[in-house]
PDB file of N, CA and C in Angstrom:
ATOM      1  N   UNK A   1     103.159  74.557  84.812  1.00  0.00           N
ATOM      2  CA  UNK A   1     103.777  74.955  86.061  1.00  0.00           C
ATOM      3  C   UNK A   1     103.715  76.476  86.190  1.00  0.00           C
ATOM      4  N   UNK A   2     103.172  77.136  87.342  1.00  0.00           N
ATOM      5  CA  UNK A   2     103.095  78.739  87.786  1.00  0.00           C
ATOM      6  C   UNK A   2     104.494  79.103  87.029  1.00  0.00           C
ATOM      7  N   UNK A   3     104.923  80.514  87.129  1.00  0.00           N
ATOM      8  CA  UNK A   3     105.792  80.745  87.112  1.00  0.00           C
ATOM      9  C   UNK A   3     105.551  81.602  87.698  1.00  0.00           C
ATOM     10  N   UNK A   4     106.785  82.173  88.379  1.00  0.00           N
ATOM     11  CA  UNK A   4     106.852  83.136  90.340  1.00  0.00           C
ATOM     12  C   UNK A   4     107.696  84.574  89.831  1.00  0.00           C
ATOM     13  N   UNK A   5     106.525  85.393  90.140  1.00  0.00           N
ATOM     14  CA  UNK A   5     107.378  86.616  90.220  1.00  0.00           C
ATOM     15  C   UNK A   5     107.614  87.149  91.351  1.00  0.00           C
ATOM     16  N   UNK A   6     108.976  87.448  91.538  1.00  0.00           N
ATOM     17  CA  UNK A   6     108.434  88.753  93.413  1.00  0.00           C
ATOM     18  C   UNK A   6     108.690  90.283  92.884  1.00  0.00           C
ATOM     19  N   UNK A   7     107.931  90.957  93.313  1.00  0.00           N
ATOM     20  CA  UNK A   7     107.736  92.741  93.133  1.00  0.00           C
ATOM     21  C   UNK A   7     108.251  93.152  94.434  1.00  0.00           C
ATOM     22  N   UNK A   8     108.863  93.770  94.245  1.00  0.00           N
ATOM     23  CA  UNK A   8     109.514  95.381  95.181  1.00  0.00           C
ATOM     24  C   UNK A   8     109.498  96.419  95.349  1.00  0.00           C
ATOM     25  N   UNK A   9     108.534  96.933  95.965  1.00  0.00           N
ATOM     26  CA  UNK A   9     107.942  98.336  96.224  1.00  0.00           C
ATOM     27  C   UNK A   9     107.493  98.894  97.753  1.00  0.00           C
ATOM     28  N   UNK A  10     108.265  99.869  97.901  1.00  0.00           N
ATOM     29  CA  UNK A  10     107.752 100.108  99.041  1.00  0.00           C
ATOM     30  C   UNK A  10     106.090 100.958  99.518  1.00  0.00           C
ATOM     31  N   UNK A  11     105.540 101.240  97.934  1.00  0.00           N
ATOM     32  CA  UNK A  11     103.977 101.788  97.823  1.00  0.00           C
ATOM     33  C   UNK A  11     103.058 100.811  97.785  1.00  0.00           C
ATOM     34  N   UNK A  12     101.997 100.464  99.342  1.00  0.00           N
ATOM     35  CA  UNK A  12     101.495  99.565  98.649  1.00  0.00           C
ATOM     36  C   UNK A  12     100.505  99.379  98.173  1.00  0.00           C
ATOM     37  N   UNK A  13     100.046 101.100  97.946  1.00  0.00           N
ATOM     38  CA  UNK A  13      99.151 101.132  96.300  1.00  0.00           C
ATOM     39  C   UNK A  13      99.389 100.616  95.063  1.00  0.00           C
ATOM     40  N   UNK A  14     100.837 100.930  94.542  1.00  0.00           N
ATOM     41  CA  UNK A  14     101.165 100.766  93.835  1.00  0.00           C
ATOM     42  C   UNK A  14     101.595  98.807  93.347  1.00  0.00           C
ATOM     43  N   UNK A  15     101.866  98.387  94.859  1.00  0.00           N
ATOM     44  CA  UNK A  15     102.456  96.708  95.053  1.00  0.00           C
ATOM     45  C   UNK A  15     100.803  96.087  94.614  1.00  0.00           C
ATOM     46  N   UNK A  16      99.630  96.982  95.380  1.00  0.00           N
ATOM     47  CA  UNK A  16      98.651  96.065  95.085  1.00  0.00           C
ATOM     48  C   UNK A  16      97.843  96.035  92.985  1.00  0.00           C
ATOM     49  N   UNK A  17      98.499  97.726  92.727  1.00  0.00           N
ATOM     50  CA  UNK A  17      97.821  97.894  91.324  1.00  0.00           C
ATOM     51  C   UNK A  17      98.543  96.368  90.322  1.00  0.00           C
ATOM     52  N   UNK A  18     100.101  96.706  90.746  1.00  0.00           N
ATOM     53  CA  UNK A  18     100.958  96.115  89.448  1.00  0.00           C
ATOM     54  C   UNK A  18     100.196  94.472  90.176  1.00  0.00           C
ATOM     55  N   UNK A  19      99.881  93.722  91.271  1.00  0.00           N
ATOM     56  CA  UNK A  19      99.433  92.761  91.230  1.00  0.00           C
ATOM     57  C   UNK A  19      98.179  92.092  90.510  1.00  0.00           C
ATOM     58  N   UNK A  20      97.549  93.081  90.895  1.00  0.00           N
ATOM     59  CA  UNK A  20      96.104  93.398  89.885  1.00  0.00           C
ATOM     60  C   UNK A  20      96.332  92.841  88.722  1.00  0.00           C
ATOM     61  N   UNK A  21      97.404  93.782  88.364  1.00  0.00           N
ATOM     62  CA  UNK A  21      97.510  93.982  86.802  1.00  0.00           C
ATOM     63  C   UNK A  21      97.844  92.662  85.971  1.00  0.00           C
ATOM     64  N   UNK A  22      98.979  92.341  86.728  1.00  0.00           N
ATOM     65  CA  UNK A  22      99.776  91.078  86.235  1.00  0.00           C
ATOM     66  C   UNK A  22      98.680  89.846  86.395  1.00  0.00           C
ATOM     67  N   UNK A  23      97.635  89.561  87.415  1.00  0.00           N
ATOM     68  CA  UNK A  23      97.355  88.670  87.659  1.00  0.00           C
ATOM     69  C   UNK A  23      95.700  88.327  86.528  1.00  0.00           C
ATOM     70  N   UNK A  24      95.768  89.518  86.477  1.00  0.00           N
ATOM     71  CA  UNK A  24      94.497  90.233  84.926  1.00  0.00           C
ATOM     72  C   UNK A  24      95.301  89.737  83.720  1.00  0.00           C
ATOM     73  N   UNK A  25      96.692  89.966  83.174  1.00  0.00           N
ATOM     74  CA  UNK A  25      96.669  89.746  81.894  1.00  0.00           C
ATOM     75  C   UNK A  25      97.694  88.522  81.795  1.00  0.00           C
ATOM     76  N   UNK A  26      97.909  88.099  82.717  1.00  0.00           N
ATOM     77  CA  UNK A  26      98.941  86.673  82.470  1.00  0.00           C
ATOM     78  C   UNK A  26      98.580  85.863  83.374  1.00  0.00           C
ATOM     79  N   UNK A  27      98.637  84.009  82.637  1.00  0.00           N
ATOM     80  CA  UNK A  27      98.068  83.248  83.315  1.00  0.00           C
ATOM     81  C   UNK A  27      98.988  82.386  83.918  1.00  0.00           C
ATOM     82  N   UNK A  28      98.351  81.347  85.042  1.00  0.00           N
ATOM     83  CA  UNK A  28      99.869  80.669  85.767  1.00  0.00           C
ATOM     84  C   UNK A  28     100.530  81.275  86.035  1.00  0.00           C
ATOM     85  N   UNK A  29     100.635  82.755  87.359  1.00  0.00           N
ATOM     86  CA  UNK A  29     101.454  83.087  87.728  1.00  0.00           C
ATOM     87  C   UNK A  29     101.510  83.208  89.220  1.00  0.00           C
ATOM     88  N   UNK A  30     102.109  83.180  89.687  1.00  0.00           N
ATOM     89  CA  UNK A  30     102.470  82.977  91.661  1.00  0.00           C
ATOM     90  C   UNK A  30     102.853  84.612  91.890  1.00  0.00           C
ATOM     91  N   UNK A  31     102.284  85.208  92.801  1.00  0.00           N
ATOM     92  CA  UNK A  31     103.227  86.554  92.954  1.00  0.00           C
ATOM     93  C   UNK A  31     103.066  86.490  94.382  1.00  0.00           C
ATOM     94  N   UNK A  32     104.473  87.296  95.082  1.00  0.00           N
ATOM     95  CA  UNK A  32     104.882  87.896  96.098  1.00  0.00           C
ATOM     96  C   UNK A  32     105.277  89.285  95.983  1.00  0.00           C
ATOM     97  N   UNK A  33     104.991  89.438  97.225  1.00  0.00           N
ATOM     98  CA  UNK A  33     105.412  91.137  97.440  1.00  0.00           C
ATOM     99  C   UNK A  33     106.639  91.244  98.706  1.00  0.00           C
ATOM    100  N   UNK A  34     107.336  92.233  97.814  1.00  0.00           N
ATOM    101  CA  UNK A  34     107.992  92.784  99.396  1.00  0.00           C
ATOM    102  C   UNK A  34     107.937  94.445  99.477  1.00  0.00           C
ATOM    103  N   UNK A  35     107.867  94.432 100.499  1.00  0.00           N
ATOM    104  CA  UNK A  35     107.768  97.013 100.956  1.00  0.00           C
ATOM    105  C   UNK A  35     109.315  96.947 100.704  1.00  0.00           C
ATOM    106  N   UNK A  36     110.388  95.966 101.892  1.00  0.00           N
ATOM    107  CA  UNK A  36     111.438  96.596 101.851  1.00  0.00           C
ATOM    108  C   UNK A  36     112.532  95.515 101.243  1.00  0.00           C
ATOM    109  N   UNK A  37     113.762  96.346 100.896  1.00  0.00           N
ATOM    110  CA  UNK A  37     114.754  95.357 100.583  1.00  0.00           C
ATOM    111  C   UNK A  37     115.518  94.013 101.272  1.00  0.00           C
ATOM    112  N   UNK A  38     115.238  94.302 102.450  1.00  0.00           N
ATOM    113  CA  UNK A  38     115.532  93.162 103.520  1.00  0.00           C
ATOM    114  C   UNK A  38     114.761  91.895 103.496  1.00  0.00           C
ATOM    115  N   UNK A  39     113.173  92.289 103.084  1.00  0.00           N
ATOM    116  CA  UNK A  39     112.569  90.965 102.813  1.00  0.00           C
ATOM    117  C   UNK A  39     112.678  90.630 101.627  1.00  0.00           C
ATOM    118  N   UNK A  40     112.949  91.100 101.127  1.00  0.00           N
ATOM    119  CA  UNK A  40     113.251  91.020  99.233  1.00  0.00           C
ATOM    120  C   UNK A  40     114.230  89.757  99.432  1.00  0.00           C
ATOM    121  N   UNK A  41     115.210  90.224  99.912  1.00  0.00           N
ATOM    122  CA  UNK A  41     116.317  89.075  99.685  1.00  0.00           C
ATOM    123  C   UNK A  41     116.321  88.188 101.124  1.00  0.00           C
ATOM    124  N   UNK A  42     115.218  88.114 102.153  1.00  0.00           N
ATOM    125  CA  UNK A  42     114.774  86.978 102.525  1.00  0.00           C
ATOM    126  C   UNK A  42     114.411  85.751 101.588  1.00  0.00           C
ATOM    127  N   UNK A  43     113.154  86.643 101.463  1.00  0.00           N
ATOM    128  CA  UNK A  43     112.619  85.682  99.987  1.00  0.00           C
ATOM    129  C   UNK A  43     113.289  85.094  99.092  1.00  0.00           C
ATOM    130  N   UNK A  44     114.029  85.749  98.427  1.00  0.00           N
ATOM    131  CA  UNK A  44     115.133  85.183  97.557  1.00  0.00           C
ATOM    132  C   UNK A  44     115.755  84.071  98.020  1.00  0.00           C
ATOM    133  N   UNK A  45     116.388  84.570  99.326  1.00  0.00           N
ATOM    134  CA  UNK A  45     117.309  82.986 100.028  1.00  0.00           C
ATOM    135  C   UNK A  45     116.549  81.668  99.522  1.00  0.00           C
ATOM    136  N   UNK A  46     115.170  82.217 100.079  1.00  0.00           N
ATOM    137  CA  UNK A  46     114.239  80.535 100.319  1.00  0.00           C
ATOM    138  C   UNK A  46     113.651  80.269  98.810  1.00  0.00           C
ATOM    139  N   UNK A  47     113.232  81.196  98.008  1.00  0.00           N
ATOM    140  CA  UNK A  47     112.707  81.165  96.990  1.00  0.00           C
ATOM    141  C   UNK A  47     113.452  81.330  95.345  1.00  0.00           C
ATOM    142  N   UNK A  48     113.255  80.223  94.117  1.00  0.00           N
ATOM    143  CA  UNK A  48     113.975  80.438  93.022  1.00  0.00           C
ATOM    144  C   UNK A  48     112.884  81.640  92.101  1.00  0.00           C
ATOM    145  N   UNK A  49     112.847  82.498  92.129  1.00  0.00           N
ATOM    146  CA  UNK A  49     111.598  83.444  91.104  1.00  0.00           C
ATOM    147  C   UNK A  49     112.115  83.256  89.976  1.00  0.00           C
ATOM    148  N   UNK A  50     111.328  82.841  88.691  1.00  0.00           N
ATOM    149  CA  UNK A  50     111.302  83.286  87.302  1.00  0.00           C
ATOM    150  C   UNK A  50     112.051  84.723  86.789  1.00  0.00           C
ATOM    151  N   UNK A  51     111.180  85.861  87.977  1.00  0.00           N
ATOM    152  CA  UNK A  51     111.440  87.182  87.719  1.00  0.00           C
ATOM    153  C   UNK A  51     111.487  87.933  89.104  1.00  0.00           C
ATOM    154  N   UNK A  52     112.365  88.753  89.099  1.00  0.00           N
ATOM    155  CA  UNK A  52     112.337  90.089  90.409  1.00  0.00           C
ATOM    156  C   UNK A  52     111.972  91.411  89.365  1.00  0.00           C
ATOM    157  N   UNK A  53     110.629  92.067  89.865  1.00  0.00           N
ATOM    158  CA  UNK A  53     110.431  93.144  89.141  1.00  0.00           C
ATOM    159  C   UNK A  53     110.484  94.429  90.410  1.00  0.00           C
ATOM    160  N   UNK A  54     111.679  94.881  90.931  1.00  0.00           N
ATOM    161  CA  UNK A  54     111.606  95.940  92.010  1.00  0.00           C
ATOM    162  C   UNK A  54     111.916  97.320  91.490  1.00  0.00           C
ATOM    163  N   UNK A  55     111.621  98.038  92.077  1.00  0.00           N
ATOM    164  CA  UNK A  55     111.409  99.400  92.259  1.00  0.00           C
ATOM    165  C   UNK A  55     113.145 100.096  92.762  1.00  0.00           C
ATOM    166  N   UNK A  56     113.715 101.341  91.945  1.00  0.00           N
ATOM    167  CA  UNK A  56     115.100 101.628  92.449  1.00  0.00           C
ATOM    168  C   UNK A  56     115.064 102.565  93.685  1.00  0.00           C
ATOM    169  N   UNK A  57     114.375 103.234  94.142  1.00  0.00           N
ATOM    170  CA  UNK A  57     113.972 103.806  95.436  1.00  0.00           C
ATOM    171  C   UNK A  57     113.361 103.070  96.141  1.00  0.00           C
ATOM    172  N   UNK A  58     114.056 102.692  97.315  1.00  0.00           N
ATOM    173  CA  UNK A  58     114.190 101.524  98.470  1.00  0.00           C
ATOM    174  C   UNK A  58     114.212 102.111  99.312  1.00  0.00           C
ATOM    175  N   UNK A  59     113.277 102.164 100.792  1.00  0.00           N
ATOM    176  CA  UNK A  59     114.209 102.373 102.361  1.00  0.00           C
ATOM    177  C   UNK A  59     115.244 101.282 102.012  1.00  0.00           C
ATOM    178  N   UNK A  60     116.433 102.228 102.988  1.00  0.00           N
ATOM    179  CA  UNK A  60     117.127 101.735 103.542  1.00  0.00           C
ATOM    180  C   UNK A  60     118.620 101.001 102.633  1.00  0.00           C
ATOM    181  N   UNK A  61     118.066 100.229 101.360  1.00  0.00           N
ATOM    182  CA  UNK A  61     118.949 100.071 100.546  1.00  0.00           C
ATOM    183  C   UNK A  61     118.276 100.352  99.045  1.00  0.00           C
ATOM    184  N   UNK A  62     119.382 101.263  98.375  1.00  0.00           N
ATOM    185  CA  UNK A  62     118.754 101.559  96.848  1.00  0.00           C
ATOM    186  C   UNK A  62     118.565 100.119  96.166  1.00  0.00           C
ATOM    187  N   UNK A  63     117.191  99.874  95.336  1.00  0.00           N
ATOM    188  CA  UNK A  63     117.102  99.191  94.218  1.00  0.00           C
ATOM    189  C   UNK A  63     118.505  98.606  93.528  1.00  0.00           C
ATOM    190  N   UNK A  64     119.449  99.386  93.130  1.00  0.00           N
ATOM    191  CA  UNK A  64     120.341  98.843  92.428  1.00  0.00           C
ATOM    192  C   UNK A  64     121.449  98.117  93.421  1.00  0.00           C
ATOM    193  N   UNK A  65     121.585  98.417  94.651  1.00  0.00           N
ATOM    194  CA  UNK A  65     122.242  97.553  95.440  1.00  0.00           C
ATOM    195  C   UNK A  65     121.513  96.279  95.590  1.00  0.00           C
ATOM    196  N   UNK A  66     120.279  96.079  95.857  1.00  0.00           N
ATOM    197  CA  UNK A  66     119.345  95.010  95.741  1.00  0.00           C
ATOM    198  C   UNK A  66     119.285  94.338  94.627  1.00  0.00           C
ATOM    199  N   UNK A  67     119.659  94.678  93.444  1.00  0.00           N
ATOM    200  CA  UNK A  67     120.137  94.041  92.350  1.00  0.00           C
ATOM    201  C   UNK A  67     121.001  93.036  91.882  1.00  0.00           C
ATOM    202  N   UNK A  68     122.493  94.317  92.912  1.00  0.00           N
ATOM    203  CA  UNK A  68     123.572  93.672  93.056  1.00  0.00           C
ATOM    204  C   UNK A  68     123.316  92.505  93.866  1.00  0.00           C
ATOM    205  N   UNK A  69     122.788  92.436  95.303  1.00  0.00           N
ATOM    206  CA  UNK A  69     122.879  91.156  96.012  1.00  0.00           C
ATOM    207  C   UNK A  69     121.982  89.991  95.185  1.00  0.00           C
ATOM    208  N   UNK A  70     120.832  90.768  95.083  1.00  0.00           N
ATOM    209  CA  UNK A  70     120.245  88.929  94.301  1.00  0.00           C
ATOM    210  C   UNK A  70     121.140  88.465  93.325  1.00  0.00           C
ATOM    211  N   UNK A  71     121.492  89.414  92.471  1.00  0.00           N
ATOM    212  CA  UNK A  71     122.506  88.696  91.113  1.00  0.00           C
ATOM    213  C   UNK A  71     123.140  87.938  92.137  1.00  0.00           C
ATOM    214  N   UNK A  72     124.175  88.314  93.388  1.00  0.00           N
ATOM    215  CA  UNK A  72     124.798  87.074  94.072  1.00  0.00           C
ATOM    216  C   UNK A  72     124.205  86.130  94.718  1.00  0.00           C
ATOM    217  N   UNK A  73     123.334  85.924  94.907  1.00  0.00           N
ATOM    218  CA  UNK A  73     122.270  85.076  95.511  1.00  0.00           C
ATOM    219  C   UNK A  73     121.442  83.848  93.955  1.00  0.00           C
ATOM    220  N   UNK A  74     121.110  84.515  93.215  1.00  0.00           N
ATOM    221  CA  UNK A  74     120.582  83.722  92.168  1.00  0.00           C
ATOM    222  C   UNK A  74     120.843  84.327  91.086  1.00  0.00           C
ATOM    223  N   UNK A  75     122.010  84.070  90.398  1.00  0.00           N
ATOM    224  CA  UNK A  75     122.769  84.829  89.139  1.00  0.00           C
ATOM    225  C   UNK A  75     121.598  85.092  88.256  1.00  0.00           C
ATOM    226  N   UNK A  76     120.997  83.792  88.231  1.00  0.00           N
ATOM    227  CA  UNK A  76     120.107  83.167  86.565  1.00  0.00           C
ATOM    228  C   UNK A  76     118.799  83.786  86.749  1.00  0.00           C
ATOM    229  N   UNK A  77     118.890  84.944  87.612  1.00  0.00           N
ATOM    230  CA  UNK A  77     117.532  85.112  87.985  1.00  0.00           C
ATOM    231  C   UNK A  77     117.274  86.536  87.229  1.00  0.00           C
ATOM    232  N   UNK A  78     116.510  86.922  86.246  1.00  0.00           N
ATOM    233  CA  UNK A  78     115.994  88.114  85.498  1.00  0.00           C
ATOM    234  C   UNK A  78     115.063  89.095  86.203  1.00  0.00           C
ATOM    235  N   UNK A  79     116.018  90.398  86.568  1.00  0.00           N
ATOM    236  CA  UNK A  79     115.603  91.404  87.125  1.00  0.00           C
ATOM    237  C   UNK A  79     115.184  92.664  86.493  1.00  0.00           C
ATOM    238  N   UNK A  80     113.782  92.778  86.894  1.00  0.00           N
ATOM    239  CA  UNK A  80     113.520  94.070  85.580  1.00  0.00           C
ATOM    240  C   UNK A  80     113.091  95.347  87.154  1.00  0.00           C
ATOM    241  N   UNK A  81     114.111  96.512  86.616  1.00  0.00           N
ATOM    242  CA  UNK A  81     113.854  97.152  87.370  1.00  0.00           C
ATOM    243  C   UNK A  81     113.324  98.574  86.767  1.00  0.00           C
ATOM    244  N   UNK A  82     112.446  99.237  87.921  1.00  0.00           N
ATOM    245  CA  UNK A  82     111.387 100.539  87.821  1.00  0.00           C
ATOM    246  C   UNK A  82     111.559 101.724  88.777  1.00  0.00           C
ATOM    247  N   UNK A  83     111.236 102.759  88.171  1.00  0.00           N
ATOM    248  CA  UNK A  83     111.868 104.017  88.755  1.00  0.00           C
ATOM    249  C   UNK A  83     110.857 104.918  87.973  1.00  0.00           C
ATOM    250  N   UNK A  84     110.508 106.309  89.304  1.00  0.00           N
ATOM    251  CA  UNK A  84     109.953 107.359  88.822  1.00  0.00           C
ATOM    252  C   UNK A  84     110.616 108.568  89.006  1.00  0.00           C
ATOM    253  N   UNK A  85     111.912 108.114  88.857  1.00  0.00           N
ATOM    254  CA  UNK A  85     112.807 109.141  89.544  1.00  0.00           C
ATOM    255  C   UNK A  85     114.488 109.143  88.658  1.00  0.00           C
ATOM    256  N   UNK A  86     113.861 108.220  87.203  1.00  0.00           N
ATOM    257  CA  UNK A  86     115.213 107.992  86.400  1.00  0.00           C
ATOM    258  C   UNK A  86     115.285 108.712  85.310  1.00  0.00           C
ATOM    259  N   UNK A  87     116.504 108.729  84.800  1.00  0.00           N
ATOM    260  CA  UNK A  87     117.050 109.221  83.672  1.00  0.00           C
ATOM    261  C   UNK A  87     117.548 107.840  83.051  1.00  0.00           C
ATOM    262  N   UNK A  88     118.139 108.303  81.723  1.00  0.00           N
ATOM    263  CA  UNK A  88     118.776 107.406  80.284  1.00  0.00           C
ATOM    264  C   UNK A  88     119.620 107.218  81.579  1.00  0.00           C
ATOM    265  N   UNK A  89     120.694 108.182  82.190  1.00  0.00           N
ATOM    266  CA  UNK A  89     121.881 107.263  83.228  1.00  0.00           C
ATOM    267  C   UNK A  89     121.838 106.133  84.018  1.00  0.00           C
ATOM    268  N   UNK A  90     120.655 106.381  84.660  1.00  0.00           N
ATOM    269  CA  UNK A  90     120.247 105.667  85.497  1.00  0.00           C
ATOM    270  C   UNK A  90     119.772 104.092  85.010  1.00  0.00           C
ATOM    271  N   UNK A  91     119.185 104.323  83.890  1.00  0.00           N
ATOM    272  CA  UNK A  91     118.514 103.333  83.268  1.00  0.00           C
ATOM    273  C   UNK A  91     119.697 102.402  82.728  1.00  0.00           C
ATOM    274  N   UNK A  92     120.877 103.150  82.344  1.00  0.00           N
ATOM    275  CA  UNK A  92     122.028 102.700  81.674  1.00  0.00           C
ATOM    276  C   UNK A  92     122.793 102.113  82.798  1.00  0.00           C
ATOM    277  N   UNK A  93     122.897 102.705  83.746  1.00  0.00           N
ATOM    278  CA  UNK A  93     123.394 101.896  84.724  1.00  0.00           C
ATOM    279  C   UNK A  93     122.776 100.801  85.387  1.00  0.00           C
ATOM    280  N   UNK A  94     120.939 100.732  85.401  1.00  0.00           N
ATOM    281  CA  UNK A  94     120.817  99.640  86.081  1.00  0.00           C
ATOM    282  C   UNK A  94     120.901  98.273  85.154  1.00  0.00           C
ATOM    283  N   UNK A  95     121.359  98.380  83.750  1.00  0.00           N
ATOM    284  CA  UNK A  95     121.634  97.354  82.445  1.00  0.00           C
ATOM    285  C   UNK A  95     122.660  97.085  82.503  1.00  0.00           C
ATOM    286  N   UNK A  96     123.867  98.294  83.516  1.00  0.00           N
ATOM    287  CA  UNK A  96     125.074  97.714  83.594  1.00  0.00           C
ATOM    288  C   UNK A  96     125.189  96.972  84.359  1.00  0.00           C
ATOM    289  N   UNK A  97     124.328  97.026  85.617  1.00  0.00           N
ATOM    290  CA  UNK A  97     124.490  96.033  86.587  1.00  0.00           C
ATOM    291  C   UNK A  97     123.392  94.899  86.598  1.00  0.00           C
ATOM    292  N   UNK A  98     123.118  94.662  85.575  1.00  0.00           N
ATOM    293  CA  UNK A  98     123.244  93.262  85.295  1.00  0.00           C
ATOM    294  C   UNK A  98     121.066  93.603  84.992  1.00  0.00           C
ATOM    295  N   UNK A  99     120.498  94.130  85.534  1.00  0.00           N
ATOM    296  CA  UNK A  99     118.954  93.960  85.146  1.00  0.00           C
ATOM    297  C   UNK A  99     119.035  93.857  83.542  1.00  0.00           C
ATOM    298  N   UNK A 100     117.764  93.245  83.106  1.00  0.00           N
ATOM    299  CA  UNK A 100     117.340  92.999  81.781  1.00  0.00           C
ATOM    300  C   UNK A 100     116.306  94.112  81.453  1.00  0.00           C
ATOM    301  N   UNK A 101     115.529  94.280  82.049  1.00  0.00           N
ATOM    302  CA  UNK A 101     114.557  95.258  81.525  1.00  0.00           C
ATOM    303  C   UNK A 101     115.130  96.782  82.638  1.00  0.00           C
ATOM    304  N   UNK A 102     114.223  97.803  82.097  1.00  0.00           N
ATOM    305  CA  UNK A 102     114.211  99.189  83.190  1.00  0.00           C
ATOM    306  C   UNK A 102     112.814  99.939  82.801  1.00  0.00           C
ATOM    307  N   UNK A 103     111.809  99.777  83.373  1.00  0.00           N
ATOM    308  CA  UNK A 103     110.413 101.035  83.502  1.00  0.00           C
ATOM    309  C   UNK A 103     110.391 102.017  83.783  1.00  0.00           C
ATOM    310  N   UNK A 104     110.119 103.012  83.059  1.00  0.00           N
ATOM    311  CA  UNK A 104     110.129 104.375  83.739  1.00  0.00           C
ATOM    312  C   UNK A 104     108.461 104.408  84.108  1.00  0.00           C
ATOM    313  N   UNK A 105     108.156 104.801  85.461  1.00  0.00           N
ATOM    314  CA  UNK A 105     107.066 105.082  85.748  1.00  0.00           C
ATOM    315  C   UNK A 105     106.422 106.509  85.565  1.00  0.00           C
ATOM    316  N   UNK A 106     105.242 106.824  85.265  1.00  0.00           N
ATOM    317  CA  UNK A 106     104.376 106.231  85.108  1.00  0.00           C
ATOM    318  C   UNK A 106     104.570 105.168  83.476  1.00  0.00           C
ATOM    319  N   UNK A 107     104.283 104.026  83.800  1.00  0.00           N
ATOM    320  CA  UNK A 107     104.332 103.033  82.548  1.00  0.00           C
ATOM    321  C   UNK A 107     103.057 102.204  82.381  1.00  0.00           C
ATOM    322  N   UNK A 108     102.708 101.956  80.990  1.00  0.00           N
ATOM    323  CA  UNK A 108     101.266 101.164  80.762  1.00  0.00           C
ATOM    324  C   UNK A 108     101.402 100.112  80.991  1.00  0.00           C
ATOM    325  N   UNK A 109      99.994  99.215  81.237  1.00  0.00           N
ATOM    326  CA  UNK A 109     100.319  97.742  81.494  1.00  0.00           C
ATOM    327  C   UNK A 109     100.909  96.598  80.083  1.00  0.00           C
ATOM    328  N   UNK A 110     100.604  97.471  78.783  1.00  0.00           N
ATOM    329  CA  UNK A 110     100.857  96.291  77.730  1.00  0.00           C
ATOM    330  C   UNK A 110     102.775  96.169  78.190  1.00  0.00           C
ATOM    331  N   UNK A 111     103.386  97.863  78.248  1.00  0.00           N
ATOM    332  CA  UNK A 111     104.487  97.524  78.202  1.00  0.00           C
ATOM    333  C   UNK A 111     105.418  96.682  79.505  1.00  0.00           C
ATOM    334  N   UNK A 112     104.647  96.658  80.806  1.00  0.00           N
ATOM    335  CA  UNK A 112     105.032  96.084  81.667  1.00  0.00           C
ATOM    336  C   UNK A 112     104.756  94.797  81.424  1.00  0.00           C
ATOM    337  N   UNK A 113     103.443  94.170  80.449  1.00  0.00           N
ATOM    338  CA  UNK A 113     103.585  92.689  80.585  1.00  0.00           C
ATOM    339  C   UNK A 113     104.451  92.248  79.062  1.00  0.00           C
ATOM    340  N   UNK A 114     104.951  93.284  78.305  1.00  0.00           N
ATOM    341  CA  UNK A 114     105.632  92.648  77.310  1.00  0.00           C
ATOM    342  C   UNK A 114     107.427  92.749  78.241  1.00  0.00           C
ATOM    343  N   UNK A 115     107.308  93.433  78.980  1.00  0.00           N
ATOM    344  CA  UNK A 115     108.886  93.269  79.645  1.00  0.00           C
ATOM    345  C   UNK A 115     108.738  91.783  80.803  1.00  0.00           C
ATOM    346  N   UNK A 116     107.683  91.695  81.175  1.00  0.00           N
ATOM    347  CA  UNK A 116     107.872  90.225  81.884  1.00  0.00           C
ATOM    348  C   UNK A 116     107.828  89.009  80.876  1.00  0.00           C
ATOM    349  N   UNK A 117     106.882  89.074  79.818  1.00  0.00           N
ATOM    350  CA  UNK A 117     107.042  88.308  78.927  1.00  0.00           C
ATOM    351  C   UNK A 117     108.388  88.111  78.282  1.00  0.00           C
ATOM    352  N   UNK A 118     109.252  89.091  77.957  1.00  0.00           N
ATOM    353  CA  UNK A 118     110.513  89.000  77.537  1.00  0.00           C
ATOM    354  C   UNK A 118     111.381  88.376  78.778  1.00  0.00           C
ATOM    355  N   UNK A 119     111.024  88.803  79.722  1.00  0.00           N
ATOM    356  CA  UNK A 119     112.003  88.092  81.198  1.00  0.00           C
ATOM    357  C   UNK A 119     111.383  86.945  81.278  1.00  0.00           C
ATOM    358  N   UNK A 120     110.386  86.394  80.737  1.00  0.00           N
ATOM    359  CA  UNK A 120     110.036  84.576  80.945  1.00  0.00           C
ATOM    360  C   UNK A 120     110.993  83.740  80.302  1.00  0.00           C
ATOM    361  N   UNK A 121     111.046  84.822  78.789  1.00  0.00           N
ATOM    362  CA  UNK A 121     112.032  83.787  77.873  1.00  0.00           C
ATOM    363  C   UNK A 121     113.204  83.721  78.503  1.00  0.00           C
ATOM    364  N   UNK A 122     113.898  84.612  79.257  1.00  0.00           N
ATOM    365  CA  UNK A 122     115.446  84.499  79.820  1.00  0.00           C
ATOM    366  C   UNK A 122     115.597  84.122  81.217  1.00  0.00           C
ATOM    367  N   UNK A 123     114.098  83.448  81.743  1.00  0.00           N
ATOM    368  CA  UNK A 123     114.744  83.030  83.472  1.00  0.00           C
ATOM    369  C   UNK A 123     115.036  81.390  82.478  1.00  0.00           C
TER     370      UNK A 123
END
């Protein structure tokens, strides 16, 4: 059975590389994209994902508020979130609010697919 990730980024250089990437080194996987946080948690409503891997600089609503709502929307759902714009605080805070993983960008692909691999074992 696929297993479904959705990505959150509002670059969509960057939405199309990490697709690339993921769809190059892991097999059986479904991906969606969203630019903004509003479709993010469209998607979510209708959709159960394995994994949410979004970005903490959002129009309109920060990453970590988008965090907060999916956790209320699909508790069980493993959120690894990415930032080129974080510190240890930041990173510490988005673990407080509930994400499993945190990327600091620029990040390589082994370590982005060993943080989804670790978020397979916990959806």
């Amino acid at each position: 059975m696929a297993r479904s990730i959705l990505i959150v980024d509002d670059d969509p250089a960057l939405l199309d590389a990490l697709t690339s990437m993921i769809l190059m080194r892991l097999d059986d996987v479904h991906l969606q994209t969203a630019a903004v946080p509003e479709d993010a948690l469209s998607l979510i409503a209708r959709h159960n994902y394995d994994i949410v891997l979004s970005d903490i600089k959002l129009p309109g609503m920060n990453g970590l508020d988008l965090l907060r709502h999916i956790l209320t929307l699909r508790p069980s759902t493993p959120v690894v979130m990415m930032t080129g714009h974080g510190d240890a605080t930041l990173r510490q805070e988005a673990l407080n609010a509930g994400a499993i993983g945190f990327l600091q960008k620029p990040f390589d692909r082994n370590t982005l697919i060993t943080q989804l691999q670790e978020a397979f074992g916990k959806a």
